[in-house]
PDB file of N, CA and C in Angstrom:
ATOM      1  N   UNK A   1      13.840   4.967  -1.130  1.00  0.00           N
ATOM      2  CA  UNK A   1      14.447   3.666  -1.286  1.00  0.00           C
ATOM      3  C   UNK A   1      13.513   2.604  -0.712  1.00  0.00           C
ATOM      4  N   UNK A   2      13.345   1.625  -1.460  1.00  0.00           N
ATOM      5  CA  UNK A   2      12.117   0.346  -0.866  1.00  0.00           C
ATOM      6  C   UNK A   2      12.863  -0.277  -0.017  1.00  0.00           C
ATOM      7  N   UNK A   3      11.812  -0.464   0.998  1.00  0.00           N
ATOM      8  CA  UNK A   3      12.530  -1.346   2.294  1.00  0.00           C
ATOM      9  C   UNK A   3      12.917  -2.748   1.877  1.00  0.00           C
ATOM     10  N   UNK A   4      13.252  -3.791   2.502  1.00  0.00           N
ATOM     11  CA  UNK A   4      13.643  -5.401   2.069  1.00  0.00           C
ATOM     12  C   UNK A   4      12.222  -5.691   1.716  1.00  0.00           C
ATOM     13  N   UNK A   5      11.355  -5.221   2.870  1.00  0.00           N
ATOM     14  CA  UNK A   5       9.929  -6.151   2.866  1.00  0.00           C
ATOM     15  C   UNK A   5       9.175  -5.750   1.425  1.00  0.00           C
ATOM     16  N   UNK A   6       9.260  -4.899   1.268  1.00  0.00           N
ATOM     17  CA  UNK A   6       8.962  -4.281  -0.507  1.00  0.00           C
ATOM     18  C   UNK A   6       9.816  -4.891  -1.214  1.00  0.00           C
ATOM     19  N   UNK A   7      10.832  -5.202  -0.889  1.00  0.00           N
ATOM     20  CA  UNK A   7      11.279  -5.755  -2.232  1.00  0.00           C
ATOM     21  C   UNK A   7      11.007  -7.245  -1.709  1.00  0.00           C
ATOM     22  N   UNK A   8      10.586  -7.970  -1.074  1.00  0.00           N
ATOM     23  CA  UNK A   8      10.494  -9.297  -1.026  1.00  0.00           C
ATOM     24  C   UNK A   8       9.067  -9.448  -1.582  1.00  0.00           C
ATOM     25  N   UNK A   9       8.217  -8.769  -0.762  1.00  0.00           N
ATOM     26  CA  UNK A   9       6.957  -8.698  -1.606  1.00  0.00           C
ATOM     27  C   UNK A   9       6.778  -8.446  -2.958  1.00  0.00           C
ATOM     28  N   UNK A  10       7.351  -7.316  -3.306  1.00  0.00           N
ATOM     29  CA  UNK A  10       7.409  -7.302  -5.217  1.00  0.00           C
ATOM     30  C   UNK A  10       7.664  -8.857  -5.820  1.00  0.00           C
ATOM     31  N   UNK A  11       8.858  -9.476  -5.355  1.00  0.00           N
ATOM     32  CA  UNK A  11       9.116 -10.811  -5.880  1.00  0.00           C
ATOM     33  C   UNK A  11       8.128 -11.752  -5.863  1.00  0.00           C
ATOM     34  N   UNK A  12       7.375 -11.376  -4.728  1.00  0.00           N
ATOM     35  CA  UNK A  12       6.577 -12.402  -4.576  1.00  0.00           C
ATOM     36  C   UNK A  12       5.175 -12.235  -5.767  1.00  0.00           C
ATOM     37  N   UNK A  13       5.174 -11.043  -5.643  1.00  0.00           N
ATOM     38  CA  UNK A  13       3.843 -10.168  -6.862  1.00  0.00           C
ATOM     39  C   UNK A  13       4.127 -10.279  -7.883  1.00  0.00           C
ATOM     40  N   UNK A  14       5.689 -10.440  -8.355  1.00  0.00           N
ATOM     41  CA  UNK A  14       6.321 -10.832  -9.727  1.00  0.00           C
ATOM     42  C   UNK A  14       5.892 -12.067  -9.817  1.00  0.00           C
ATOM     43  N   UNK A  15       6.674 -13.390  -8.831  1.00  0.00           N
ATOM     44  CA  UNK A  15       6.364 -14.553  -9.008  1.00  0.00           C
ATOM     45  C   UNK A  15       5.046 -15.052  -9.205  1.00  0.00           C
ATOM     46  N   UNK A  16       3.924 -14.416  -9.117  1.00  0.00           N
ATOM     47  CA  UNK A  16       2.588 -14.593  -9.375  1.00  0.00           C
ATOM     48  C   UNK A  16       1.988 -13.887  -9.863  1.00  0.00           C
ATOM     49  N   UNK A  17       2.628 -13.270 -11.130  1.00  0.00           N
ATOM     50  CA  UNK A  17       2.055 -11.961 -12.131  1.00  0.00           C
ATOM     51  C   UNK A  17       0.887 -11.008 -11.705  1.00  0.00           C
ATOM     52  N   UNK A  18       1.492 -10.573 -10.799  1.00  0.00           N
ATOM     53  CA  UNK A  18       0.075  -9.685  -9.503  1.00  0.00           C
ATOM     54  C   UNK A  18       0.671  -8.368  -9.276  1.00  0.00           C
ATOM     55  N   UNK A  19      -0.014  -7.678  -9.545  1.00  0.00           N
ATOM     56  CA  UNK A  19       0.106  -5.826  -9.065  1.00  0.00           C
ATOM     57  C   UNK A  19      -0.382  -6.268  -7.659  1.00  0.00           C
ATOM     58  N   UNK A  20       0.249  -4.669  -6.784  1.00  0.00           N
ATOM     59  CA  UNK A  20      -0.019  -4.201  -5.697  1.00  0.00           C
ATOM     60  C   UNK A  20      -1.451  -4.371  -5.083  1.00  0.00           C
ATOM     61  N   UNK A  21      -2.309  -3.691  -6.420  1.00  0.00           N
ATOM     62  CA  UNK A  21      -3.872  -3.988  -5.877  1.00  0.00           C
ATOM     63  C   UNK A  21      -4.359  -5.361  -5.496  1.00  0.00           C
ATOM     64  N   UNK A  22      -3.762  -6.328  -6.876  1.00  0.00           N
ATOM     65  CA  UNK A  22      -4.532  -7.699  -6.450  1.00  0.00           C
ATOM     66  C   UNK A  22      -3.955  -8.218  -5.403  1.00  0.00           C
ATOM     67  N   UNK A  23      -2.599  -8.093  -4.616  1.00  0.00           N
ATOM     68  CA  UNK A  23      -2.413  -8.713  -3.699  1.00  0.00           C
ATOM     69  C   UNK A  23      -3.086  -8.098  -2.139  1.00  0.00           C
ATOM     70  N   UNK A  24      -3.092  -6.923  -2.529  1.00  0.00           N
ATOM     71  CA  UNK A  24      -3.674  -6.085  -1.057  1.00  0.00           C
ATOM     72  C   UNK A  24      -5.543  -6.745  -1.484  1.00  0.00           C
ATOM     73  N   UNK A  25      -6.505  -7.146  -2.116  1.00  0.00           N
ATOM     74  CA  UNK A  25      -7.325  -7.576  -2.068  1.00  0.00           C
ATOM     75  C   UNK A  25      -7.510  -8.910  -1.655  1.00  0.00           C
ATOM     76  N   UNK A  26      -6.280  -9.575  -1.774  1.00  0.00           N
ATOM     77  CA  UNK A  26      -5.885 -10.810  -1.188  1.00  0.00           C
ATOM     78  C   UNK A  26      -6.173 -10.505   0.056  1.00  0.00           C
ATOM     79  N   UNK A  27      -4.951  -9.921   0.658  1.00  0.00           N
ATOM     80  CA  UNK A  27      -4.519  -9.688   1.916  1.00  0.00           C
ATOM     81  C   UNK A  27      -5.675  -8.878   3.236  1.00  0.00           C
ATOM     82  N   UNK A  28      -6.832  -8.632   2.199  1.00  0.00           N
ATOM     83  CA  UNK A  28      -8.145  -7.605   2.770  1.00  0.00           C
ATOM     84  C   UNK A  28      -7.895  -6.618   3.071  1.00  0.00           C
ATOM     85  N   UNK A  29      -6.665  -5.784   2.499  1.00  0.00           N
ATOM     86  CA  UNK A  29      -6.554  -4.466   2.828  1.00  0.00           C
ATOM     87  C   UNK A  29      -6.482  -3.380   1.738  1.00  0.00           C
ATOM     88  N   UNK A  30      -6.376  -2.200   1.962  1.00  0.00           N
ATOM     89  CA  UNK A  30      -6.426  -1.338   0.819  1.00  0.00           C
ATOM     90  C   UNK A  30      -5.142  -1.470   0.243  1.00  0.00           C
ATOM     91  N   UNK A  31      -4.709  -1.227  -1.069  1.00  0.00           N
ATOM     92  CA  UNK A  31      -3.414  -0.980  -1.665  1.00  0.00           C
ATOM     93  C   UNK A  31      -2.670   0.123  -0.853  1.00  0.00           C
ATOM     94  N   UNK A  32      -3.280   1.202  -0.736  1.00  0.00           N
ATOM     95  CA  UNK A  32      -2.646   2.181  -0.239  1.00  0.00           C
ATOM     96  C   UNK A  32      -2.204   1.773   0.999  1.00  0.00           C
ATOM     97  N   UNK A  33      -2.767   1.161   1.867  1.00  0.00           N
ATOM     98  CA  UNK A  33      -2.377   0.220   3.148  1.00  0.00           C
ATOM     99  C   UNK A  33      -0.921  -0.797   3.036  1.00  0.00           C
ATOM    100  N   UNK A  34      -1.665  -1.919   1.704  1.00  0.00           N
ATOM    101  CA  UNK A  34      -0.242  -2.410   1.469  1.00  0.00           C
ATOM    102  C   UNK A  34       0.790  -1.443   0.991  1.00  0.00           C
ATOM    103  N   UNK A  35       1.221  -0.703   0.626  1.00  0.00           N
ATOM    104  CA  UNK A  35       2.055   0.314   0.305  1.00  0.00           C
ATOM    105  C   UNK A  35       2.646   0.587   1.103  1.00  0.00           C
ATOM    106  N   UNK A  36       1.843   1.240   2.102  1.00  0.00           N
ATOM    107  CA  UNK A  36       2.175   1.991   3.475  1.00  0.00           C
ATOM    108  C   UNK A  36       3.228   0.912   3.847  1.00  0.00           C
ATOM    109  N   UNK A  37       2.648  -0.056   4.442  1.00  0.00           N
ATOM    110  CA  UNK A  37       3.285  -1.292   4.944  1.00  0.00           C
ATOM    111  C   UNK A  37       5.084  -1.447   4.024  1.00  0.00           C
ATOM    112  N   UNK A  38       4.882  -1.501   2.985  1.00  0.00           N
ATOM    113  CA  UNK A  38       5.980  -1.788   2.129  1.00  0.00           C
ATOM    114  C   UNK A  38       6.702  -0.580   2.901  1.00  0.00           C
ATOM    115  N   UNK A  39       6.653   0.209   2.700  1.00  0.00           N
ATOM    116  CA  UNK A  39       7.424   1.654   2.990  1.00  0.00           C
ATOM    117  C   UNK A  39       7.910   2.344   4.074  1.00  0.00           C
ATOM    118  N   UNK A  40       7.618   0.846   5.143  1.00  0.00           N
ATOM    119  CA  UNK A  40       8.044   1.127   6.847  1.00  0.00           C
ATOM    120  C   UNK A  40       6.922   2.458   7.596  1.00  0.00           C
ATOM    121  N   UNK A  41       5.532   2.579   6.862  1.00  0.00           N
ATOM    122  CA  UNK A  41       5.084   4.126   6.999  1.00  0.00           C
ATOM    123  C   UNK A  41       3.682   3.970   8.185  1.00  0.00           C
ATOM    124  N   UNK A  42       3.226   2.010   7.735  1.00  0.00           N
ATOM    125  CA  UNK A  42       2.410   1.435   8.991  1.00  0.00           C
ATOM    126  C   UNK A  42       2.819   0.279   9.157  1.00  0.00           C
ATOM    127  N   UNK A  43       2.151  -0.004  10.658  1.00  0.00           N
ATOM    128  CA  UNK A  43       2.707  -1.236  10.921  1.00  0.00           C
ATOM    129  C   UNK A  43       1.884  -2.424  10.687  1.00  0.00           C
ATOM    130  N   UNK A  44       2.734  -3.222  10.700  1.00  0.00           N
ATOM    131  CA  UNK A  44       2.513  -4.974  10.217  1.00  0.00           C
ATOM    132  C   UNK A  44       1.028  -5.363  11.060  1.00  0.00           C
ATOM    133  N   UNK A  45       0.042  -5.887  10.159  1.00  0.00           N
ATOM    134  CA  UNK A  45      -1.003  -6.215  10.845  1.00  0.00           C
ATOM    135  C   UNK A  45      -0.412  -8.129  11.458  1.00  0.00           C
ATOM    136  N   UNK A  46      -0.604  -8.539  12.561  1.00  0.00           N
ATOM    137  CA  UNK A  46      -0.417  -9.594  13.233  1.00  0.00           C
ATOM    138  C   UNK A  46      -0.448 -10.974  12.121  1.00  0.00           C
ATOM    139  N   UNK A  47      -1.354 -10.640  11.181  1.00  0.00           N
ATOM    140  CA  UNK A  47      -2.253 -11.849  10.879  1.00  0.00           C
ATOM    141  C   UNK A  47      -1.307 -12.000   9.377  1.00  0.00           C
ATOM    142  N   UNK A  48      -0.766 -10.539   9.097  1.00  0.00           N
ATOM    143  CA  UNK A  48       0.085 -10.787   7.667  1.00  0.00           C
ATOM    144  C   UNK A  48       1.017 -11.571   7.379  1.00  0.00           C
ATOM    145  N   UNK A  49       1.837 -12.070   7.966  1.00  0.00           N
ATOM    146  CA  UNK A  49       2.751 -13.186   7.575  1.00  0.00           C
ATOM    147  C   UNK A  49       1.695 -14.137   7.873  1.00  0.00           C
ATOM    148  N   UNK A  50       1.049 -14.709   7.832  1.00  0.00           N
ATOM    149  CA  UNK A  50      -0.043 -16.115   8.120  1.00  0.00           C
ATOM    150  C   UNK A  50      -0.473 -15.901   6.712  1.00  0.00           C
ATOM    151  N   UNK A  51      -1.359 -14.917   6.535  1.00  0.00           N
ATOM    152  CA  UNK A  51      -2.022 -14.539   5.183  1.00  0.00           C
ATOM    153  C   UNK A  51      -0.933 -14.862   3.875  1.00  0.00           C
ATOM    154  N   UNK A  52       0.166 -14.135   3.966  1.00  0.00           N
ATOM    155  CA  UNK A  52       1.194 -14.095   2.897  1.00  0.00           C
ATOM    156  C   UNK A  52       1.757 -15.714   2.688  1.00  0.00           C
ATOM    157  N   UNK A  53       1.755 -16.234   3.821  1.00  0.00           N
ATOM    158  CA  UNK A  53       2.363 -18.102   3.938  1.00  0.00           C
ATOM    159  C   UNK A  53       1.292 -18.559   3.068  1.00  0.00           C
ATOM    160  N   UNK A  54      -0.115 -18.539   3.529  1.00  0.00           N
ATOM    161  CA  UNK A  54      -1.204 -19.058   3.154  1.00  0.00           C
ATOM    162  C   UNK A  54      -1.608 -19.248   1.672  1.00  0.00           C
ATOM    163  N   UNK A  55      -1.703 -17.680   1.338  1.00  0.00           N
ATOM    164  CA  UNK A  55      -2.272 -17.752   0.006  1.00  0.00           C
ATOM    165  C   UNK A  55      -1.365 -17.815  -1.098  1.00  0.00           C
ATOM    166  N   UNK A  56       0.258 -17.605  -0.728  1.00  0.00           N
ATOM    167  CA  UNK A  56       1.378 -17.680  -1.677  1.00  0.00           C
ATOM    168  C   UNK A  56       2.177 -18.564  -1.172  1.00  0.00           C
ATOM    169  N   UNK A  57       2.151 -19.520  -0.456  1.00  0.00           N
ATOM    170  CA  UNK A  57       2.379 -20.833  -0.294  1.00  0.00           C
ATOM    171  C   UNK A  57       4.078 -20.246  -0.129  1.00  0.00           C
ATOM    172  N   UNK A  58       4.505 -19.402   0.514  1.00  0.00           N
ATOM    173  CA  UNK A  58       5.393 -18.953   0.821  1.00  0.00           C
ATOM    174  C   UNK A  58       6.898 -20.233   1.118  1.00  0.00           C
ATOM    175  N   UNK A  59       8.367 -19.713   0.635  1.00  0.00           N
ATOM    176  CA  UNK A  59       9.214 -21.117   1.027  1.00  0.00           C
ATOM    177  C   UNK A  59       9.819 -20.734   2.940  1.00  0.00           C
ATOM    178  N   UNK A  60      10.406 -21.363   3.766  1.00  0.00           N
ATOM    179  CA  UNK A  60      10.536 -21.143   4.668  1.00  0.00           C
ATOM    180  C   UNK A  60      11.529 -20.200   4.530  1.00  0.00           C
ATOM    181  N   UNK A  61      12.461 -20.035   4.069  1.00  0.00           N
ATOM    182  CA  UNK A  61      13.461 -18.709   3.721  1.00  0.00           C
ATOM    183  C   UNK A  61      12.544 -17.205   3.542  1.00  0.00           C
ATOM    184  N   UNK A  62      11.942 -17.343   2.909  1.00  0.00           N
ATOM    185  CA  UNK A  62      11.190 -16.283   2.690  1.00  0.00           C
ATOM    186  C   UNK A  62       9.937 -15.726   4.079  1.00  0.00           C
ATOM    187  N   UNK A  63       9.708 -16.904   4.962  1.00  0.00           N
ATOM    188  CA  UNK A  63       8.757 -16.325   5.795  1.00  0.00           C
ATOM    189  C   UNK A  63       9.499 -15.774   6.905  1.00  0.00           C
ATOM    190  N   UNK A  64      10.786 -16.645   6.616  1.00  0.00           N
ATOM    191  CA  UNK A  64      11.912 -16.294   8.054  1.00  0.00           C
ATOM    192  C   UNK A  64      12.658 -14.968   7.827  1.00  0.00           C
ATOM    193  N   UNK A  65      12.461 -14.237   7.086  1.00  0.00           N
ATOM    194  CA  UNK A  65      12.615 -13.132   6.509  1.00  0.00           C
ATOM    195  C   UNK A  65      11.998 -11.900   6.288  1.00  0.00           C
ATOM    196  N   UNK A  66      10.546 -12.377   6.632  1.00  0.00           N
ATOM    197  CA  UNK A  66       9.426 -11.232   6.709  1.00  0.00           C
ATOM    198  C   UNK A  66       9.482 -11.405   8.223  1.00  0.00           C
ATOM    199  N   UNK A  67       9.656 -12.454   8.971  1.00  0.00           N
ATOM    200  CA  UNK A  67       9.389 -12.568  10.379  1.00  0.00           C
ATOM    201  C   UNK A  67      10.480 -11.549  10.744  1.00  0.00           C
ATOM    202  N   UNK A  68      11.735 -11.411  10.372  1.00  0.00           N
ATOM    203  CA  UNK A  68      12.838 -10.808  10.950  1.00  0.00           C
ATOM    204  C   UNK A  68      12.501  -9.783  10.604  1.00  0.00           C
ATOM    205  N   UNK A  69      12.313  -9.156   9.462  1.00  0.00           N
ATOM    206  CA  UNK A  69      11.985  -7.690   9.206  1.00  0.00           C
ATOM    207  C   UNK A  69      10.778  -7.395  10.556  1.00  0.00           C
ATOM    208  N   UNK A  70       9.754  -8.160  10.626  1.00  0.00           N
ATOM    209  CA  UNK A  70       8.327  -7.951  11.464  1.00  0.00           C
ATOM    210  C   UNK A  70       8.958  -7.537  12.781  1.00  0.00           C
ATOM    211  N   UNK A  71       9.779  -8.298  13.400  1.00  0.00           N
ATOM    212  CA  UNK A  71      10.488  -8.030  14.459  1.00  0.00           C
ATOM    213  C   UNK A  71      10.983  -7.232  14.608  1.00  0.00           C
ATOM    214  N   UNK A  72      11.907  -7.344  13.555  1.00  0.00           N
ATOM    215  CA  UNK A  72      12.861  -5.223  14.105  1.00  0.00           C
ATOM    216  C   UNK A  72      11.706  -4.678  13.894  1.00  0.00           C
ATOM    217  N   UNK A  73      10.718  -4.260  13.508  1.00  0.00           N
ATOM    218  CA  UNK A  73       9.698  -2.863  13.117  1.00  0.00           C
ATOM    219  C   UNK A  73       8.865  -3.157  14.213  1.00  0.00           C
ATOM    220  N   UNK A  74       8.665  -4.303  15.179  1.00  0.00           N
ATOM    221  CA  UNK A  74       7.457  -4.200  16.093  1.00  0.00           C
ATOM    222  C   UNK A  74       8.169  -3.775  16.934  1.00  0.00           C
ATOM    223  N   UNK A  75       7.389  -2.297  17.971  1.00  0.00           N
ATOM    224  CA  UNK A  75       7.663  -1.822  19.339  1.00  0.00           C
ATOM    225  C   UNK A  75       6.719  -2.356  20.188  1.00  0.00           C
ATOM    226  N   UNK A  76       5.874  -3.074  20.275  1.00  0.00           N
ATOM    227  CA  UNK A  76       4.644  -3.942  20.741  1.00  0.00           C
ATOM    228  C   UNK A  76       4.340  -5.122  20.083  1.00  0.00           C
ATOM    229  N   UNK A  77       3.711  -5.947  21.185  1.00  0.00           N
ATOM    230  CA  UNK A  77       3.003  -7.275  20.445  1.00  0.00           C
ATOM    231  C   UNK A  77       1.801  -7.487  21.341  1.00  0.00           C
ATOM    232  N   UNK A  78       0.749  -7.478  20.890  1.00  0.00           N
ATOM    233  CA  UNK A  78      -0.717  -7.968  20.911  1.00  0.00           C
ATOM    234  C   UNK A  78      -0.990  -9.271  21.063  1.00  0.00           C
ATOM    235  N   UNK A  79      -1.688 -10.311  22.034  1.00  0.00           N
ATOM    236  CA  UNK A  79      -1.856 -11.237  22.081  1.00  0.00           C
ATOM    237  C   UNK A  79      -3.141 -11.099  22.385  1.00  0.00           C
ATOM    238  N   UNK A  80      -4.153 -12.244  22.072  1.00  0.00           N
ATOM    239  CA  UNK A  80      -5.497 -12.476  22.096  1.00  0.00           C
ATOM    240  C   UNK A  80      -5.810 -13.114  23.201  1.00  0.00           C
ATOM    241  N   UNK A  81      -5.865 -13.129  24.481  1.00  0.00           N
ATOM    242  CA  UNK A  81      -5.668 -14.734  25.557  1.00  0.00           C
ATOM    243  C   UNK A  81      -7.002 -15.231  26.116  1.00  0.00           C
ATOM    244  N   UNK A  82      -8.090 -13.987  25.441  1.00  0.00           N
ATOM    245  CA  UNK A  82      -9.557 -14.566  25.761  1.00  0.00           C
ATOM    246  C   UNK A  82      -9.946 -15.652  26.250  1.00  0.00           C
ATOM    247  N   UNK A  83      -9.622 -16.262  25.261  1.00  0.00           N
ATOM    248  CA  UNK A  83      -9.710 -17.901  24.281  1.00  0.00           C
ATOM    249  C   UNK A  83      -8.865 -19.206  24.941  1.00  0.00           C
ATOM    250  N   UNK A  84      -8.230 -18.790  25.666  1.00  0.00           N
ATOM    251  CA  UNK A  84      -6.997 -19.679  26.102  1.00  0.00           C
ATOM    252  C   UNK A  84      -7.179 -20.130  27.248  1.00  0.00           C
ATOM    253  N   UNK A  85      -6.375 -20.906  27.817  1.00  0.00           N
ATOM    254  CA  UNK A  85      -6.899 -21.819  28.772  1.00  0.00           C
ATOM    255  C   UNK A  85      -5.869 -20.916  30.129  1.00  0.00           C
ATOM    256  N   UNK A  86      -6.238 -21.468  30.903  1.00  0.00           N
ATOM    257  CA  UNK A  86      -5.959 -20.725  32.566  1.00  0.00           C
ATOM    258  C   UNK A  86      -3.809 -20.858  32.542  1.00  0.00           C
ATOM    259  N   UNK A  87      -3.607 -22.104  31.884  1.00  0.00           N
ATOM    260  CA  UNK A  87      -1.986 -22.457  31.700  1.00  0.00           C
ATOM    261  C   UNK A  87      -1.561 -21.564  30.858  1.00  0.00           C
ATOM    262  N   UNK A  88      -2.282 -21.083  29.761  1.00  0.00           N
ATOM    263  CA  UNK A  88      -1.624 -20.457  28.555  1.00  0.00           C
ATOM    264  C   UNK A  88      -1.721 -18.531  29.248  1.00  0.00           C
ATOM    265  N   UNK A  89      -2.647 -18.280  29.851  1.00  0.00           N
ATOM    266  CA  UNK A  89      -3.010 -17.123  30.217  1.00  0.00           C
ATOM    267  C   UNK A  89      -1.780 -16.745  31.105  1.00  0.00           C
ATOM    268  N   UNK A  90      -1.540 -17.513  32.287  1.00  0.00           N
ATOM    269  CA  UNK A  90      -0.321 -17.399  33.294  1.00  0.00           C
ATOM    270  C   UNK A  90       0.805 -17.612  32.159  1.00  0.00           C
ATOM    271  N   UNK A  91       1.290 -18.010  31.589  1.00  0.00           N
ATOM    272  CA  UNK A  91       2.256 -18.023  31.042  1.00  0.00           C
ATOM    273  C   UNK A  91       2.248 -16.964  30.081  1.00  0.00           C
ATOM    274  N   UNK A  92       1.795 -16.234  29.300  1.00  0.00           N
ATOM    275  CA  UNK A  92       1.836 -14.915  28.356  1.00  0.00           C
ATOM    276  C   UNK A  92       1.611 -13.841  29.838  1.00  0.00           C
ATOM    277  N   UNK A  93       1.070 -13.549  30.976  1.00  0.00           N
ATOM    278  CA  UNK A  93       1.701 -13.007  31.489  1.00  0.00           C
ATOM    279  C   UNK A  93       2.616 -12.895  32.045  1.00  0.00           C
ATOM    280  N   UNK A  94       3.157 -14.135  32.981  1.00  0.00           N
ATOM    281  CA  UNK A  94       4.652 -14.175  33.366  1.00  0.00           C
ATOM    282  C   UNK A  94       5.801 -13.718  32.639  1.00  0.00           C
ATOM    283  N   UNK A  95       5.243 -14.027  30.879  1.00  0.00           N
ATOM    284  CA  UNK A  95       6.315 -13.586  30.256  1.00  0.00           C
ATOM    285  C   UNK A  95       6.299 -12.532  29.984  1.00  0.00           C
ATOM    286  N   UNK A  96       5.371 -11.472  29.597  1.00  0.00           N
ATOM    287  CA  UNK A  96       5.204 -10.455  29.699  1.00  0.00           C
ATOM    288  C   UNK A  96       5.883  -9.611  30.688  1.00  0.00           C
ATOM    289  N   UNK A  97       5.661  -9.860  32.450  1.00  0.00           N
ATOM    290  CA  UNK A  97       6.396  -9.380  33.260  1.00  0.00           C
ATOM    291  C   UNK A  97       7.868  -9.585  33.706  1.00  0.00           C
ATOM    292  N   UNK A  98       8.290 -10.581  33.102  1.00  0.00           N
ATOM    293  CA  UNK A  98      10.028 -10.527  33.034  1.00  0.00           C
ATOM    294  C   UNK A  98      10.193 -10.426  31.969  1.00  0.00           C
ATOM    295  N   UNK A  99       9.419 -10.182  30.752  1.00  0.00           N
ATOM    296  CA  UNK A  99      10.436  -9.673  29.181  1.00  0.00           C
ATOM    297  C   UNK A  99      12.009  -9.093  29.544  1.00  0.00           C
ATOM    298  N   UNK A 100      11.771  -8.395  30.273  1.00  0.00           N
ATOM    299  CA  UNK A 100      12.947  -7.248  30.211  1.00  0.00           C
ATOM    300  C   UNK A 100      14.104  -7.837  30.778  1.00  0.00           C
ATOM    301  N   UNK A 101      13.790  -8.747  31.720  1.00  0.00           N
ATOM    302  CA  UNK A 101      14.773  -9.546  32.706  1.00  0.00           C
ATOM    303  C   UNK A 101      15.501 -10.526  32.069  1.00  0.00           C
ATOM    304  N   UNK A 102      15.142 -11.215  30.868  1.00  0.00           N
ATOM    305  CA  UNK A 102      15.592 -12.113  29.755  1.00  0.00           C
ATOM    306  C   UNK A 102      16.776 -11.651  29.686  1.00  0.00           C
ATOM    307  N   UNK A 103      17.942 -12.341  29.424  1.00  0.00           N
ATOM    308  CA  UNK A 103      18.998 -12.596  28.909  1.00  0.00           C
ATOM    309  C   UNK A 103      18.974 -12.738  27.795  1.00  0.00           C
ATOM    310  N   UNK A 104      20.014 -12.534  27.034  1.00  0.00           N
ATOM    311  CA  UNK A 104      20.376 -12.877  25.938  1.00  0.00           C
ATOM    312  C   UNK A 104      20.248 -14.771  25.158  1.00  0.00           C
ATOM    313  N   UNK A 105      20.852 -15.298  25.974  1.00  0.00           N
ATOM    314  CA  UNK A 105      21.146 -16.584  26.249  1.00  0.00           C
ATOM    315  C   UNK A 105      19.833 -17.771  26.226  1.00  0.00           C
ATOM    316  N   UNK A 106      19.279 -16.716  27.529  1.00  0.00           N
ATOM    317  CA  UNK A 106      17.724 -17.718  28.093  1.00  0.00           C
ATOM    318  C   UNK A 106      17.354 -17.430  25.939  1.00  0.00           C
ATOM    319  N   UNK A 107      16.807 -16.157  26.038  1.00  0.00           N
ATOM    320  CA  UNK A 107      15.799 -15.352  25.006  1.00  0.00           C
ATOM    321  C   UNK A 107      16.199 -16.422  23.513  1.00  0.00           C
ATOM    322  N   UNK A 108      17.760 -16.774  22.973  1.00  0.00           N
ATOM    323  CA  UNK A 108      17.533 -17.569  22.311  1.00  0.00           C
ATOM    324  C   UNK A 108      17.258 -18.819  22.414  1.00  0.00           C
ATOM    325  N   UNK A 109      17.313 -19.883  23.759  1.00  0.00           N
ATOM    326  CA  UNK A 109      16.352 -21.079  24.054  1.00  0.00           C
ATOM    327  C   UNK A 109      15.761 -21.204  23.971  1.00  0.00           C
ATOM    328  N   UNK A 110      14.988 -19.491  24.621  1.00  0.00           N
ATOM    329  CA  UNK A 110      13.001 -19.581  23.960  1.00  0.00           C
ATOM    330  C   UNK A 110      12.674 -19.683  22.561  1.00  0.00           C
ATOM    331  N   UNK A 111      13.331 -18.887  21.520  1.00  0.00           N
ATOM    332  CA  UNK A 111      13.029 -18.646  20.875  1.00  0.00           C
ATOM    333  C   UNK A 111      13.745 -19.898  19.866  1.00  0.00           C
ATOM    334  N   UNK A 112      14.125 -20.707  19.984  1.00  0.00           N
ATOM    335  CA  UNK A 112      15.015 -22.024  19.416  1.00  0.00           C
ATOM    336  C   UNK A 112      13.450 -22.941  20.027  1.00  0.00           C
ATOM    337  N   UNK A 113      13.173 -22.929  21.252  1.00  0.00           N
ATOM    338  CA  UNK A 113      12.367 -23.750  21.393  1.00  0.00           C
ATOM    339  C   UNK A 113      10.966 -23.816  21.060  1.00  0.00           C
ATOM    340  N   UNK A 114      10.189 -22.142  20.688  1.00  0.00           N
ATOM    341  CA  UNK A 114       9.263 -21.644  19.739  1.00  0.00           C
ATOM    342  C   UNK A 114       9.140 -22.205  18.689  1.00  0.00           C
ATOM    343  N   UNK A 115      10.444 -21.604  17.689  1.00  0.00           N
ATOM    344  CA  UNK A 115      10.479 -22.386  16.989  1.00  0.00           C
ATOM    345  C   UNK A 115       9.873 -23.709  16.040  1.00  0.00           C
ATOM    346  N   UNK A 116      11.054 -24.580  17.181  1.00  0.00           N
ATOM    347  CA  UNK A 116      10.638 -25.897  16.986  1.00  0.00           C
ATOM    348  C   UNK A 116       9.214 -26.588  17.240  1.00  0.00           C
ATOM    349  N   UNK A 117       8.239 -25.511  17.834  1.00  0.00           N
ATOM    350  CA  UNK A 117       6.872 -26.323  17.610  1.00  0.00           C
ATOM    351  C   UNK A 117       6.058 -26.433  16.736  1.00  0.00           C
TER     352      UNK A 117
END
């Protein structure tokens, strides 16, 4: 049975008369990769909902929808903080070390206030 994200993606491959291959050449990955992905079998590369917004000019219903699927399927998240400034660094760890301590309550403020930037 195809997951949502397969079937949102098909629509989207419909809506732009595109097989599996041409969009996974889009996306810089193998078909068999995008597949995988469709099929809950690997996980979501970070950069794919950016890519999918980007090059299919995606509507906000539709990205808020791959984001929710992305979410239930991630058991980890990867952040880059090389690059970032000494404020942004303390803050992805702080949050990091009370993830767990979040409330329900706080967790949607953050994420209402994410959001909105």
């Amino acid at each position: 049975m195809a997951t949502t994200l397969a079937k949102i993606l098909k629509i989207v491959r419909f809506d732009h008369d595109e097989i599996l291959f041409t969009m996974s050449r889009k996306l810089g990955i193998s078909s068999a990769y995008l597949s995988a992905i469709e099929n809950g079998k690997r996980e979501i590369p970070s950069d794919f909902v950016a890519k999918l917004t980007k090059l299919y000019s995606l509507d906000e219903k539709t990205i808020n929808q791959i984001n929710e699927i992305v979410a239930k399927k991630s058991q980890n998240v990867k952040i880059n903080i090389s690059n970032s400034s000494a404020n942004k660094k303390t803050l992805a760890i702080n949050f990091a070390r009370t993830f767990d301590d979040i409330n329900e309550a706080t967790a949607k403020k953050l994420n209402d206030l994410l959001n909105s930037i």
